[in-house]
PDB file of N, CA and C in Angstrom:
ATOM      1  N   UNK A   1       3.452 -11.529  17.602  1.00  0.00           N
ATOM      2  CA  UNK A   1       4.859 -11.193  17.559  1.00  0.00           C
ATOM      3  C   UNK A   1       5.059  -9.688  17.390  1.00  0.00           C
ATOM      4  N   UNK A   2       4.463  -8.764  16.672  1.00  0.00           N
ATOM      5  CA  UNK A   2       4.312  -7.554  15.973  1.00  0.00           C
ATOM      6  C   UNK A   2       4.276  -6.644  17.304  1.00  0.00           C
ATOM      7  N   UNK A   3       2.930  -7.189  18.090  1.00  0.00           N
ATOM      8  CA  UNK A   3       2.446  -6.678  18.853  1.00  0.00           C
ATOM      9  C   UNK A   3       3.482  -7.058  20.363  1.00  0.00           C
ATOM     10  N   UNK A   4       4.088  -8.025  20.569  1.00  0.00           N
ATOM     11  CA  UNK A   4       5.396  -7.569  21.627  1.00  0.00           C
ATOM     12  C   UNK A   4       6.507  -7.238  21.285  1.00  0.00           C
ATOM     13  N   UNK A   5       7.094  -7.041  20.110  1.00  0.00           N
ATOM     14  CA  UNK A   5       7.742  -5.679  19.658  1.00  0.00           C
ATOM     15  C   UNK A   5       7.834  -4.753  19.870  1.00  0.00           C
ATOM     16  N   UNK A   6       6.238  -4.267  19.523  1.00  0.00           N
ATOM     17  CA  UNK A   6       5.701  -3.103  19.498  1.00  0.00           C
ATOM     18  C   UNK A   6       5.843  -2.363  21.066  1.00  0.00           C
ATOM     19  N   UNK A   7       5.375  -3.290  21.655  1.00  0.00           N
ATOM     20  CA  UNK A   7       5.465  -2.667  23.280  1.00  0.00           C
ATOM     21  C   UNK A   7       6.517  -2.977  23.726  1.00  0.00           C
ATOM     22  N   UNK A   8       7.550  -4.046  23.905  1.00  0.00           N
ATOM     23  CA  UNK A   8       9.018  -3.463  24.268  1.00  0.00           C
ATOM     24  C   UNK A   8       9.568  -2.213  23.633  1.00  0.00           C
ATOM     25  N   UNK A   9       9.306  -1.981  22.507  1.00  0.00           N
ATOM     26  CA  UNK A   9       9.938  -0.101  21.960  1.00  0.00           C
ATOM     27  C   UNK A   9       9.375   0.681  22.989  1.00  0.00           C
ATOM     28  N   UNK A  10       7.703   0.619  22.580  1.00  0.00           N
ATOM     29  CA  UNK A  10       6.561   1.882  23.022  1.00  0.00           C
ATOM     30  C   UNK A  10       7.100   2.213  24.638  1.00  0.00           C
ATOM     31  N   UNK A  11       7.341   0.714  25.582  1.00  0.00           N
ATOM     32  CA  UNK A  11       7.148   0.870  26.733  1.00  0.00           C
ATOM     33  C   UNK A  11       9.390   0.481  27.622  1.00  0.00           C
ATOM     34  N   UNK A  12       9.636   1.346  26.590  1.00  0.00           N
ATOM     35  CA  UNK A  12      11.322   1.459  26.783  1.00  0.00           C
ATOM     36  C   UNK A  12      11.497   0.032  27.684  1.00  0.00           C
ATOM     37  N   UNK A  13      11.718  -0.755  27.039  1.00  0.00           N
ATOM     38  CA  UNK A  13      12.291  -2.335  27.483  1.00  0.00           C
ATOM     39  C   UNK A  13      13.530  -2.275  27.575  1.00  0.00           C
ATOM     40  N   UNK A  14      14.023  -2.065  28.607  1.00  0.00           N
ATOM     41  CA  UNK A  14      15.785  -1.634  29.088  1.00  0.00           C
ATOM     42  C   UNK A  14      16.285  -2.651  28.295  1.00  0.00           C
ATOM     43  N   UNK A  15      15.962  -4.332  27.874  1.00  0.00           N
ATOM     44  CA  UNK A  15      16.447  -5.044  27.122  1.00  0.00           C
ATOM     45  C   UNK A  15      16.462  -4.596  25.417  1.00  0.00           C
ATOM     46  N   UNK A  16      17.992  -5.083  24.918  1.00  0.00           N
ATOM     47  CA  UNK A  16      17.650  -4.823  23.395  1.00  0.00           C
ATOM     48  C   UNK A  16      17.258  -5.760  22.756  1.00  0.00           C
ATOM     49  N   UNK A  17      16.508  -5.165  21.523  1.00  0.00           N
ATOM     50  CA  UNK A  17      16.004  -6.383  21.078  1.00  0.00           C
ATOM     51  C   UNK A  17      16.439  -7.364  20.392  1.00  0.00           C
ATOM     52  N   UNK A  18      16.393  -8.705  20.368  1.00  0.00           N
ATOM     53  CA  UNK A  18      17.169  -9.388  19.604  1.00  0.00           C
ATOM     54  C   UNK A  18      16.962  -9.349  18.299  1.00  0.00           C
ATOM     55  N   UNK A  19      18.376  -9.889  17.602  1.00  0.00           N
ATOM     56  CA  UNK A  19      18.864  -9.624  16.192  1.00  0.00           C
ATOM     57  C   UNK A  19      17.359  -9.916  15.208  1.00  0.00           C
ATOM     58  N   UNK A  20      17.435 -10.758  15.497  1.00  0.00           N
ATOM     59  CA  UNK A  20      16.479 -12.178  14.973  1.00  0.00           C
ATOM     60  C   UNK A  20      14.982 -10.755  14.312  1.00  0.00           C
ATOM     61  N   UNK A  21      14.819 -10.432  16.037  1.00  0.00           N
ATOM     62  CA  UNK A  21      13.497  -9.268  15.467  1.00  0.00           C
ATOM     63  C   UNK A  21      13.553  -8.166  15.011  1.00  0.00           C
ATOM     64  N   UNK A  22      15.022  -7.572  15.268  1.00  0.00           N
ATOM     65  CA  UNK A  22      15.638  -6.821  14.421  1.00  0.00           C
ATOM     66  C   UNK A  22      15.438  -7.110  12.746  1.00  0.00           C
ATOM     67  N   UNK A  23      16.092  -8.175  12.539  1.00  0.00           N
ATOM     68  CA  UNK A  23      16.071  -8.299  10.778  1.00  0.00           C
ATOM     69  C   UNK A  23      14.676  -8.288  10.899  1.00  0.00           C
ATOM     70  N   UNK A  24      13.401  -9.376  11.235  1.00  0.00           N
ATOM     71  CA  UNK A  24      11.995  -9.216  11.203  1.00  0.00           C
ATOM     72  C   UNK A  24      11.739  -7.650  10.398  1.00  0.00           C
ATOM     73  N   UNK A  25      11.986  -6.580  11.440  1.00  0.00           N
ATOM     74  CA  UNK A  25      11.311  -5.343  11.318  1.00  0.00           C
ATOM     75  C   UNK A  25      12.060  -4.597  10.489  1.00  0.00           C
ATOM     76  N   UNK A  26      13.295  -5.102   9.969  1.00  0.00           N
ATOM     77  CA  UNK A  26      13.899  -4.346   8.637  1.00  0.00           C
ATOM     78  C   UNK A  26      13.200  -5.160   7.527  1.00  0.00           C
ATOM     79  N   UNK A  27      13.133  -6.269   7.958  1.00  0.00           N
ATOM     80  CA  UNK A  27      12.378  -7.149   6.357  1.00  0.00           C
ATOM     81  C   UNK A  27      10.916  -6.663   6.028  1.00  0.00           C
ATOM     82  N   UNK A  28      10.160  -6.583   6.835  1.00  0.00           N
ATOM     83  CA  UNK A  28       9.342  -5.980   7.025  1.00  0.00           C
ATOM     84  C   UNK A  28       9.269  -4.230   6.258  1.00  0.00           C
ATOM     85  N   UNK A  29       9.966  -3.838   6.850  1.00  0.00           N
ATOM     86  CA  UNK A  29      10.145  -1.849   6.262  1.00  0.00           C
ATOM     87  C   UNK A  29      10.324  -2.249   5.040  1.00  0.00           C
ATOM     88  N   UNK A  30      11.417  -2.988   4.455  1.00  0.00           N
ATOM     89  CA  UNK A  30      11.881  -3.265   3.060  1.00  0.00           C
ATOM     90  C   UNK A  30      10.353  -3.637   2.096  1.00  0.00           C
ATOM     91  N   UNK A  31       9.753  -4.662   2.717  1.00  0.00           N
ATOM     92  CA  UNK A  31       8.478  -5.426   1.844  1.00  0.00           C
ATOM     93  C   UNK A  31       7.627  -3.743   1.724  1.00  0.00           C
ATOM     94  N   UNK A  32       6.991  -3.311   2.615  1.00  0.00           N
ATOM     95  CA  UNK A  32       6.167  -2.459   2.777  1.00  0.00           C
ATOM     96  C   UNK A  32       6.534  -1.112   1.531  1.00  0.00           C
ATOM     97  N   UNK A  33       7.991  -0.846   1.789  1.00  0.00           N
ATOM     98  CA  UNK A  33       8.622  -0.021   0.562  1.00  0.00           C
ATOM     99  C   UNK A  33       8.480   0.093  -0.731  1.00  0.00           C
ATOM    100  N   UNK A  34       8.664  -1.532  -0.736  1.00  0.00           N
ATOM    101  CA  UNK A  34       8.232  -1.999  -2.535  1.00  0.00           C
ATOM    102  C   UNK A  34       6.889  -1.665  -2.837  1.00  0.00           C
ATOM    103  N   UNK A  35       6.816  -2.512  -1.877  1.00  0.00           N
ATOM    104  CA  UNK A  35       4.935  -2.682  -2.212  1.00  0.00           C
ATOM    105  C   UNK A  35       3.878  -1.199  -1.757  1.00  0.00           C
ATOM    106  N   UNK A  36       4.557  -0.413  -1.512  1.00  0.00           N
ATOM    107  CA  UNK A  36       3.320   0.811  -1.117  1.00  0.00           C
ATOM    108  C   UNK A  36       4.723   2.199  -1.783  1.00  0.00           C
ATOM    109  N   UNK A  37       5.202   2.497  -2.175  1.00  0.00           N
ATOM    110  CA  UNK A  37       6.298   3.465  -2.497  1.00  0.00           C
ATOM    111  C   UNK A  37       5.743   4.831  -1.930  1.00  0.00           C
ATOM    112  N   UNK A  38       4.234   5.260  -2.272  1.00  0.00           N
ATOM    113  CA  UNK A  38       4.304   6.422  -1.818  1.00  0.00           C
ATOM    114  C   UNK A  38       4.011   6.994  -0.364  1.00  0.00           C
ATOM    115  N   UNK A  39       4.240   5.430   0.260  1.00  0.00           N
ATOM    116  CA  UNK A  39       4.099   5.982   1.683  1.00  0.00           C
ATOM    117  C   UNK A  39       6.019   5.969   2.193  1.00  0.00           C
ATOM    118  N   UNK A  40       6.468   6.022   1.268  1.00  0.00           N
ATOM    119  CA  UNK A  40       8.150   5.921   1.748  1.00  0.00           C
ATOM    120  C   UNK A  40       8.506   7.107   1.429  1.00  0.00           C
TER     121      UNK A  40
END
């Protein structure tokens, strides 16, 4: 999943992405935040 994300951004996918993987990759930034702070 991560990884066709990743390449619709990398490889400008004229489609946007849906909501759904949207929240994914904010829930995601959020977890990573807590849990690692000094890489934020």
């Amino acid at each position: 999943m991560i990884r066709e994300v990743r390449n619709d951004i990398m490889h400008f996918n004229p489609e946007d992405l849906p909501t759904n993987t949207v929240d994914m990759l904010r829930n995601l930034l959020r977890m990573i935040r807590l849990n690692m702070p000094l890489l934020s």
